[in-house]
Structure formats: structure tokens, C-alpha cells
Protein backbone atom coordinates (compact mmCIF):
# COMPACT_ATOMS: atom_id res chain seq x y z
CA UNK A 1 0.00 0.00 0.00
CA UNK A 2 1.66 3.32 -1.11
CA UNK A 3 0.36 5.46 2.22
CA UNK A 4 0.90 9.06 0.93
CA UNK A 5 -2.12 8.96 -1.63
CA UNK A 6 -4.48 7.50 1.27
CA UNK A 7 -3.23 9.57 3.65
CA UNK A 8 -6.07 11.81 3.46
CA UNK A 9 -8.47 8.72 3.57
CA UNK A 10 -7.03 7.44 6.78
CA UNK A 11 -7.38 10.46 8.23
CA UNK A 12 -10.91 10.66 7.62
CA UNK A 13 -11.50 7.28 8.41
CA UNK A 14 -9.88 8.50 11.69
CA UNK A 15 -11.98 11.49 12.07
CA UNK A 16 -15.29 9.21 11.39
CA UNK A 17 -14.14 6.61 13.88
CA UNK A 18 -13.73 9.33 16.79
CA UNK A 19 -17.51 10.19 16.48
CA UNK A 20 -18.69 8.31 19.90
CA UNK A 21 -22.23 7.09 19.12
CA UNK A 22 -22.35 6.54 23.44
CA UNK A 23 -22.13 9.64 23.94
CA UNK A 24 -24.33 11.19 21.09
CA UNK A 25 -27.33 8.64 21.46
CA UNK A 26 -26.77 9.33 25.29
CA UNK A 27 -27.72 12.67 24.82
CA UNK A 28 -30.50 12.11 22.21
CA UNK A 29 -32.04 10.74 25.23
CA UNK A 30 -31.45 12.40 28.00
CA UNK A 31 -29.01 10.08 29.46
CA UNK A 32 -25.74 10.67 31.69
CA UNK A 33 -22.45 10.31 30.37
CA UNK A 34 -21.64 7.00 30.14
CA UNK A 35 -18.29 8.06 31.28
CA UNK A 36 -19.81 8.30 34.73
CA UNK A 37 -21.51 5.52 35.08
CA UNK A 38 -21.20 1.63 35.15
CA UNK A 39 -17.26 0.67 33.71
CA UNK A 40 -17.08 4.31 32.14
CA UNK A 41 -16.63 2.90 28.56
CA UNK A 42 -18.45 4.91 25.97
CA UNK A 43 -19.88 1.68 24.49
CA UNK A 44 -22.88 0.05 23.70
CA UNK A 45 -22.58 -2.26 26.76
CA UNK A 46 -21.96 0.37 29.21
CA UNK A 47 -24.98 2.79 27.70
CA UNK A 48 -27.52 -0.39 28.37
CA UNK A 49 -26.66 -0.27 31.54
CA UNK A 50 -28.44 3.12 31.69
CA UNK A 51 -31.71 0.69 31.38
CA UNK A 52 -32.46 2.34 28.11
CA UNK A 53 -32.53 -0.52 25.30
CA UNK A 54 -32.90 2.19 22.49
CA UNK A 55 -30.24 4.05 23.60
CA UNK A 56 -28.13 0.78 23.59
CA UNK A 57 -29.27 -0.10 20.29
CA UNK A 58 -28.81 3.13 18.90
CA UNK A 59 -24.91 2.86 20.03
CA UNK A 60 -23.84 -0.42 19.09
CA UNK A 61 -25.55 0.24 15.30
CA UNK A 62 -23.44 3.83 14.76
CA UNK A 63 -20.31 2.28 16.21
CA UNK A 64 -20.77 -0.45 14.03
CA UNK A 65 -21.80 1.41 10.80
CA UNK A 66 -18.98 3.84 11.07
CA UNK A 67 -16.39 1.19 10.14
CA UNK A 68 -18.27 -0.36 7.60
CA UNK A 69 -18.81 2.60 6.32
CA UNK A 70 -14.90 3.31 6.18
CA UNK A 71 -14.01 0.12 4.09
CA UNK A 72 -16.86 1.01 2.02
CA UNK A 73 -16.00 4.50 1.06
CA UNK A 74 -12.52 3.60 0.54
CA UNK A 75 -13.63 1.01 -2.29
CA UNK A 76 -15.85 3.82 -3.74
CA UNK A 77 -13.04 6.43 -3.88
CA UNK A 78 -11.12 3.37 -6.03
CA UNK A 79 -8.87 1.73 -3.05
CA UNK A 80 -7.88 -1.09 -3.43
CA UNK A 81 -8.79 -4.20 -0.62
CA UNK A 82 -5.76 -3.86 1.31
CA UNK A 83 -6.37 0.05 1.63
CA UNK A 84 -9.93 -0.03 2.35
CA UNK A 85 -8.63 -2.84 5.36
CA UNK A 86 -6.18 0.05 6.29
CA UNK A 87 -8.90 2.62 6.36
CA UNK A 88 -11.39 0.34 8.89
CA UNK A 89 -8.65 -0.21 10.97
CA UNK A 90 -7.87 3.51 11.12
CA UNK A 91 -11.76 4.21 12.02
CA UNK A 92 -11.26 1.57 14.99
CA UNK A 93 -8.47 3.17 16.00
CA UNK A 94 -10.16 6.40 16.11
CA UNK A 95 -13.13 4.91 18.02
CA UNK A 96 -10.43 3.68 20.81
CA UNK A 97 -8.08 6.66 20.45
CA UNK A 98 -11.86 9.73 19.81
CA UNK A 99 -9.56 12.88 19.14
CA UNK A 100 -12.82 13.93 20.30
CA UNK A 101 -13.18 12.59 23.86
CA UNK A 102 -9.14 13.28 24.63
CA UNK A 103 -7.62 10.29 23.12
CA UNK A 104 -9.67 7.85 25.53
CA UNK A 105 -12.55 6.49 23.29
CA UNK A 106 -14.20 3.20 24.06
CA UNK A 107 -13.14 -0.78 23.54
CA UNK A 108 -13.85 -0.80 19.83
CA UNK A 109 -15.66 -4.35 19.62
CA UNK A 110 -18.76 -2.69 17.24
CA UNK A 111 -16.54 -1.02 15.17
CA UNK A 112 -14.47 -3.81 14.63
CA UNK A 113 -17.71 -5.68 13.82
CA UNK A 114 -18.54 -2.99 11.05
CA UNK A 115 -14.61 -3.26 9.74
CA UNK A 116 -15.16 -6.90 9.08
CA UNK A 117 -18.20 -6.67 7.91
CA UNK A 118 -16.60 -4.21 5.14
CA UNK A 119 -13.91 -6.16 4.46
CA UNK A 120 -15.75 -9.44 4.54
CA UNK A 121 -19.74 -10.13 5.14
CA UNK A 122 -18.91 -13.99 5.71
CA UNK A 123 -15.93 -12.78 7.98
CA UNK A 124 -18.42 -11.14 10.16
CA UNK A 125 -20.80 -13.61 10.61
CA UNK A 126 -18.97 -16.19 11.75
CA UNK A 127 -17.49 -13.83 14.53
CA UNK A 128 -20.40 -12.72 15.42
CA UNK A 129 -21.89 -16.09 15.50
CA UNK A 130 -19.18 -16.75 17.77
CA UNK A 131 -19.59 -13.68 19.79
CA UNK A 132 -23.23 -14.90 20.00
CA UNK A 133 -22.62 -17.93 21.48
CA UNK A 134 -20.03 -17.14 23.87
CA UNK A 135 -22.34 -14.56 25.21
CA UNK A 136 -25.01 -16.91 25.46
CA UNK A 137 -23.47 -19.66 27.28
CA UNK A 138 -20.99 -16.80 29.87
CA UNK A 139 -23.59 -13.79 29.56
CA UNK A 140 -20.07 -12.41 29.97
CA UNK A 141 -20.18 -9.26 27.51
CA UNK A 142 -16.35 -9.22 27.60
CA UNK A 143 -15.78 -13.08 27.26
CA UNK A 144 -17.32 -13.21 24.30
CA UNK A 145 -15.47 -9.96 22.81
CA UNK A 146 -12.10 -11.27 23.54
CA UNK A 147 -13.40 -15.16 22.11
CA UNK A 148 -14.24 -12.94 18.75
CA UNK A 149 -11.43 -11.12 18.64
CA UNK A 150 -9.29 -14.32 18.89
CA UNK A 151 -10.84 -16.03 15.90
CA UNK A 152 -11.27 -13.05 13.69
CA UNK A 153 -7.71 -13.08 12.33
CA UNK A 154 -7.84 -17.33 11.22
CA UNK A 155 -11.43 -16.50 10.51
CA UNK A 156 -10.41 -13.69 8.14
CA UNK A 157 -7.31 -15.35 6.42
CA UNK A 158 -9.44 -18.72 6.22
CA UNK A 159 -12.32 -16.83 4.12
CA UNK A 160 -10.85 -14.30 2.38
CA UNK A 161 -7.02 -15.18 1.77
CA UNK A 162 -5.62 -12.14 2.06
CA UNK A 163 -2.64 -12.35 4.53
CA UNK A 164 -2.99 -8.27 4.43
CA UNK A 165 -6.93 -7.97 5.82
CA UNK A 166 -5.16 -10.82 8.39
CA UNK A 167 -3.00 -8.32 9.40
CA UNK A 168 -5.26 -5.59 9.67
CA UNK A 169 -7.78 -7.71 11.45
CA UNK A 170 -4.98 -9.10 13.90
CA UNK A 171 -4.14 -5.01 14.59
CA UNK A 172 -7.57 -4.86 15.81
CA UNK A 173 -7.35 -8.22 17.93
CA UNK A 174 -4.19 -7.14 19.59
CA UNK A 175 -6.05 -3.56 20.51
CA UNK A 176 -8.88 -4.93 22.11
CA UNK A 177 -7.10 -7.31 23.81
CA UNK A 178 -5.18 -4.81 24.98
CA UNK A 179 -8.32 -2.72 25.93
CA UNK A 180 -9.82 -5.60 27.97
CA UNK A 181 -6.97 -5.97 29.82
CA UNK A 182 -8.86 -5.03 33.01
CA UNK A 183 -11.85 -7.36 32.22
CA UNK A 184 -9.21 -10.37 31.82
CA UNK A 185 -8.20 -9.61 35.66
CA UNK A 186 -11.98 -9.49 36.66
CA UNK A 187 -12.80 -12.55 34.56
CA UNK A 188 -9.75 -14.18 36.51
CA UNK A 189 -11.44 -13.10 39.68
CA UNK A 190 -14.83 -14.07 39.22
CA UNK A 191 -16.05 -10.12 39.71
CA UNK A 192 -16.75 -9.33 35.94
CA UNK A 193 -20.12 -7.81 35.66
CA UNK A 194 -22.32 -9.91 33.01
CA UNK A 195 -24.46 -8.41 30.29
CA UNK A 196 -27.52 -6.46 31.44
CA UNK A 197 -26.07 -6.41 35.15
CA UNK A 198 -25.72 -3.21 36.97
CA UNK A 199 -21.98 -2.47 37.65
């Protein structure tokens, strides 16, 4: 990938990512700052927490669409595969890093979810089908995040076989590993909070 001509589109794709659908649907509805509250993630998880499904909803959709919608444009401005990878990846990083919110954004597991789901619709399916069912079976939000995130680079090079969206996909693996760090220790301990539990 030469960088300097998509410079300006991984910048953008930065800019998008830092938008923090938490904290805008949060105030669509009247809610606190989900900085404040529960884990203080700006995340989909975090906002349900408020007890406002819609709110929830409305979060994990815009995080999600956002890198999607990064891969996508990148293809439409005539990128190729390995760029428009490169350009979801720089979204998630903006959602994690939100030049917006002071460099601390949320975890980034929707937006990864829309980054596959640019690069690959089969790719994210079968991580969110595993998602799914490590959720179901832990009702550990976290667990089933980090269970994703694990697959999603074999998952990735398996479907598509391109060792480059591998790469790109393992970037975002290593992040929100990284960014669950202090779930791992509570998952160790047995004090993890599980979905729809108040923290």
C-alpha cells in the first residue's frame, strides 16, 4: 500500500471513527455520560446499563456502521482491498483513540464488527456467530469480545485469503485485547459484571 495517496483517507477514516455514538445517542435521550456511570466505557454495553434498550441499540448500530462505512467508502473512492482494510482499521483506532473525547474512546468491539463486515460479510458472521454464542453460554459481555477477537484473524485469512486484511484484522485483535486488559483480571477473579447487570 503506497500510504501518501491514502493519507487523506485514513485520516478521515480517523476522524469518522472518533464520532462516539455513546455519547451522542446518550444525549438524544437524555441520558448521563456513560463516562460516569457503570465501567465508564463509551460503548454500547456500558450505555444499556443506563436501562435504556434504544439508547443501547442506537450505540452499538453507529459504532458499528462507522467502520463499515470506512471500508466502504474507501472502495468507492477506487482503493484497493488492502487500503480499504487500512482505512477500517484507522476508524477503529479512532473509536479507541476519539480525538474527540481526549484520546480515551471506548473498547472498539462494534466497530471492529462494522470493519469486518466491510472487508468481509462472511468474515463477520462467523465472529459474530461466535460472539453470539459465547455470550449466550458466559452472559459475559467481555468473554465473548475477547473469544471474537481471537478467531477473527484465522477467521479472516481462512475466508478471504488475504494475509494483508489478516494483518489488519490481527491489529484490531491485539487492541482490544489490549483494551480488555482489566476485564481479563476481573474474569480471573470471578467479579466481571455480566451483560444487562448493573456495575
Amino acid at each position: 500500500m503506497n500510504i501518501l495517496p491514502a493519507l487523506p483517507l485514513l485520516i478521515g477514516a480517523y476522524f469518522l471513527g472518533s464520532i462516539s455514538f455513546a455519547i451522542v445517542s446518550s444525549r438524544l435521550f437524555g441520558l448521563g455520560d456513560p463516562r460516569h456511570y457503570g465501567s465508564g466505557n463509551p460503548g454500547a454495553t456500558n450505555v444499556l446499563r443506563s436501562g435504556n434498550k434504544t439508547a443501547a441499540v442506537v450505540t452499538l448500530t453507529g459504532d458499528c456502521l462507522k467502520g463499515w462505512l470506512a471500508v466502504w467508502a474507501a472502495a468507492q473512492f477506487g482503493f484497493d482491498a488492502d487500503t480499504a482494510a487500512m482505512a477500517g482499521v484507522a476508524a477503529f483506532i479512532g473509536h479507541v483513540f476519539s480525538v474527540f473525547l481526549r484520546f480515551k474512546g471506548g473498547k472498539g468491539v462494534a466497530t471492529a464488527l462494522g470493519v469486518l463486515l466491510g472487508i468481509s460479510p462472511a468474515v463477520a458472521l462467523a465472529c459474530l456467530a461466535i460472539w453470539l454464542l459465547v455470550a449466550v453460554a458466559s452472559r459475559y459481555s467481555s468473554a465473548a469480545a475477547l473469544a471474537a477477537a481471537a478467531a477473527a484473524p484465522i477467521v479472516t485469512v481462512f475466508i478471504t485469503g488475504s494475509p494483508a486484511a489478516a494483518v489488519a484484522v490481527l491489529l484490531m485483535s491485539v487492541i482490544l485485547f489490549w483494551r480488555h486488559a482489566a476485564n481479563i483480571h476481573r474474569l480471573r477473579a470471578g467479579t466481571e459484571t455480566k451483560i444487562g447487570g448493573k456495575k
